[in-house]
C-alpha atoms as a PDB file:
ATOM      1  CA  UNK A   1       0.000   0.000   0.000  1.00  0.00           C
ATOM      2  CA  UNK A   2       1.265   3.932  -1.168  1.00  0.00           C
ATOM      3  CA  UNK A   3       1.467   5.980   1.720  1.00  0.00           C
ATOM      4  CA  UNK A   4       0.592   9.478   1.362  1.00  0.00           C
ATOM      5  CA  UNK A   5       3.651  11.845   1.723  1.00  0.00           C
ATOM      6  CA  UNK A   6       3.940  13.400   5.147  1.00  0.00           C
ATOM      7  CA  UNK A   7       4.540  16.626   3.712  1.00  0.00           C
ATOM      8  CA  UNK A   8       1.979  16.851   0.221  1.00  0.00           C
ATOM      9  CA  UNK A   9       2.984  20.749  -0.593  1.00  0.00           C
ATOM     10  CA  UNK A  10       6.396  19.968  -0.248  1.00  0.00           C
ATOM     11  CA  UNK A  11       5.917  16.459  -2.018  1.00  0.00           C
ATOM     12  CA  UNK A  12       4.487  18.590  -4.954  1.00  0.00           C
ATOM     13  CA  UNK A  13       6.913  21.376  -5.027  1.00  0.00           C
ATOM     14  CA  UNK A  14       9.832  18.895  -5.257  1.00  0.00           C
ATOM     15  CA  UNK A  15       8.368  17.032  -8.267  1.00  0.00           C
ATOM     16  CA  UNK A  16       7.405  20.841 -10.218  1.00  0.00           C
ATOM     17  CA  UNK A  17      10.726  21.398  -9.695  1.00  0.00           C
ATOM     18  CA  UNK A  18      12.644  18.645 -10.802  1.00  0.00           C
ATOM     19  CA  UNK A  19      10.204  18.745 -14.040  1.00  0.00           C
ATOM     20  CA  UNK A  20      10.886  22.283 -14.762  1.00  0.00           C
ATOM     21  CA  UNK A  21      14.978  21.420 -14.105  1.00  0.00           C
ATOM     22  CA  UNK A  22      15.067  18.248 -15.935  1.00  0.00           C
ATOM     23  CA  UNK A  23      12.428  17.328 -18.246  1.00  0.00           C
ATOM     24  CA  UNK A  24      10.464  20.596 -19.515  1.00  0.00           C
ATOM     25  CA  UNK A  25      12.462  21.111 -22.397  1.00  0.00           C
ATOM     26  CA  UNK A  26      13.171  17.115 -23.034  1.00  0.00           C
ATOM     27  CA  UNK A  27       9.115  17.310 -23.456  1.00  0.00           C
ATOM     28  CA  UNK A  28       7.826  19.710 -24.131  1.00  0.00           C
ATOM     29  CA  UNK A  29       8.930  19.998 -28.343  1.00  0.00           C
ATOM     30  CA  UNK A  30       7.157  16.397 -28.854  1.00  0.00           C
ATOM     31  CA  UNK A  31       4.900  15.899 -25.992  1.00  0.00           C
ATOM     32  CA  UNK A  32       2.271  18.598 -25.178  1.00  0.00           C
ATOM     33  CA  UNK A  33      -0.395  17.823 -23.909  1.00  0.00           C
ATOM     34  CA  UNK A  34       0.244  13.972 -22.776  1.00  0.00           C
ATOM     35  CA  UNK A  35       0.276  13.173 -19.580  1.00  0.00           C
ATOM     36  CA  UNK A  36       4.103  12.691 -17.182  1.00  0.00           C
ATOM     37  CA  UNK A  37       3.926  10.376 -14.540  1.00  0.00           C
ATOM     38  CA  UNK A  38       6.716  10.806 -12.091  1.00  0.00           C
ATOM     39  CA  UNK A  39       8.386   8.613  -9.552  1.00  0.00           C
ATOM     40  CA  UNK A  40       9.971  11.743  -7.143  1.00  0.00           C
ATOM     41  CA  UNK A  41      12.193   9.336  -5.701  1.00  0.00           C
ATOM     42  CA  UNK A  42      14.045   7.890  -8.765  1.00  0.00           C
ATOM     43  CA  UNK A  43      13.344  10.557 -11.167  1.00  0.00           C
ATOM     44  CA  UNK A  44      12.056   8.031 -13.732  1.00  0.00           C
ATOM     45  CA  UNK A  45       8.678   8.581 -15.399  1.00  0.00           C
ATOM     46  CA  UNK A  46       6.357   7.706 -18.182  1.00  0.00           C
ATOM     47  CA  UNK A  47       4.924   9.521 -20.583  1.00  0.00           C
ATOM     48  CA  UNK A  48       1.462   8.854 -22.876  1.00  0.00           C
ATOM     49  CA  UNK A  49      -1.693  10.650 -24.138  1.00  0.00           C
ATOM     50  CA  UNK A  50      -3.397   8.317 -21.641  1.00  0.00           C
ATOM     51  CA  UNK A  51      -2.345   9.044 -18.252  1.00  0.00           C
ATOM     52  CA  UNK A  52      -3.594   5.602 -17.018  1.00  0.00           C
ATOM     53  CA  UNK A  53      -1.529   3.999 -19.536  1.00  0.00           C
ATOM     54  CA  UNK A  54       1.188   5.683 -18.247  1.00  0.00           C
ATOM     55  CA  UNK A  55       0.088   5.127 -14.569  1.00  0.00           C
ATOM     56  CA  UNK A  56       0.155   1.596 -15.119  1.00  0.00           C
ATOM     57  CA  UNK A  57       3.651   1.129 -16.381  1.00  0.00           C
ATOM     58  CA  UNK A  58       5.157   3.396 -13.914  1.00  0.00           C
ATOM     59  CA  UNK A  59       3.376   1.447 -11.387  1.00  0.00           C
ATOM     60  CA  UNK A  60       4.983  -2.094 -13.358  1.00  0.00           C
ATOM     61  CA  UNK A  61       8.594  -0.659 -12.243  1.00  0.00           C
ATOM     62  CA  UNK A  62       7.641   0.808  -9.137  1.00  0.00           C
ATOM     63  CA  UNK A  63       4.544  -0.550  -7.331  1.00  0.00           C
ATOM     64  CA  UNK A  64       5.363   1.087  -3.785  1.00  0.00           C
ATOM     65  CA  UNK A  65       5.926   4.493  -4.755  1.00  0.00           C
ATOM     66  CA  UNK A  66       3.579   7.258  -4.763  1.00  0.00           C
ATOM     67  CA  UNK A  67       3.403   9.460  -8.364  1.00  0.00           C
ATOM     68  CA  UNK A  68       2.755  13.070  -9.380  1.00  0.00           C
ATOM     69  CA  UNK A  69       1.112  13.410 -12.502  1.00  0.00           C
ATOM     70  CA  UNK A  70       1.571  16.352 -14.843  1.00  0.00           C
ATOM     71  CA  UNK A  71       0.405  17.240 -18.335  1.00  0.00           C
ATOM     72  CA  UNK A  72       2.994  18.644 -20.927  1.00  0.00           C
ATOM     73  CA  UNK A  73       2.860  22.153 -21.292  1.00  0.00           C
ATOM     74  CA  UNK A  74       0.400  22.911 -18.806  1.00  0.00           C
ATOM     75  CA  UNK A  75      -0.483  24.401 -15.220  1.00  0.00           C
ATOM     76  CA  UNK A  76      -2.553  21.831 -14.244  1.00  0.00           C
ATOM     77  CA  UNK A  77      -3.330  18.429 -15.596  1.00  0.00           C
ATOM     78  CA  UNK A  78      -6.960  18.695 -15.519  1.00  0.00           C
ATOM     79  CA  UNK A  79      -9.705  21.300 -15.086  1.00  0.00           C
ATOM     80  CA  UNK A  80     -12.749  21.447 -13.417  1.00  0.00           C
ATOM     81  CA  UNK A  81     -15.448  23.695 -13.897  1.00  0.00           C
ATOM     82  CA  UNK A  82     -16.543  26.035 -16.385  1.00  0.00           C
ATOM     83  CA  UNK A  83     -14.041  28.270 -18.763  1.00  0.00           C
ATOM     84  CA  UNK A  84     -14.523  32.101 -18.378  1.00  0.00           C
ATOM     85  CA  UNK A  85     -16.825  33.188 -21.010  1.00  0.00           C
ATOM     86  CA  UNK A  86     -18.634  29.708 -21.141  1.00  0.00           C
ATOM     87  CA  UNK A  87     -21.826  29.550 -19.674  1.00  0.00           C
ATOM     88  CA  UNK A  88     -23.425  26.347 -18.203  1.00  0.00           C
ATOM     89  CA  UNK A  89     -26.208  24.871 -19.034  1.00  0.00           C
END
């Protein structure tokens, strides 16, 4: 079982960062818009347009550790809600 980190801001910082340092502008060129799935720990990750797909073989090499998930060229991976402008029906 993944245990949550005991420290999830810092947890989150630490995996931003290492993206931005190391893999942003590996990526980025080819990749926007898939999905990263990082192991922290080891630094290795997967990428794919389906972030379960990529889930799932980072979980294959590393079943114990606990992943951050980012999407190529983005803020955020997902969105919820509404854009501005958009009106709901």
């Amino acid at each position: 079982m993944v245990k949550p980190p005991k420290d999830p801001e810092g947890f989150a910082r630490q995996a931003e960062e290492y993206y931005a340092r190391a893999l942003r502008a590996k990526l980025e060129p080819n990749h926007k818009g898939e999905y990263v799935v990082l192991d922290v720990e080891s630094g290795d990750y997967e990428v794919d347009s389906d972030e379960m797909a990529a889930l799932d073989r980072a979980r294959a090499k590393h079943p114990d550790r606990l992943f951050y998930i980012l999407r190529v060229g983005y803020r955020a991976s997902v969105y919820i809600g509404a854009r501005a402008g958009e009106g709901l029906p």
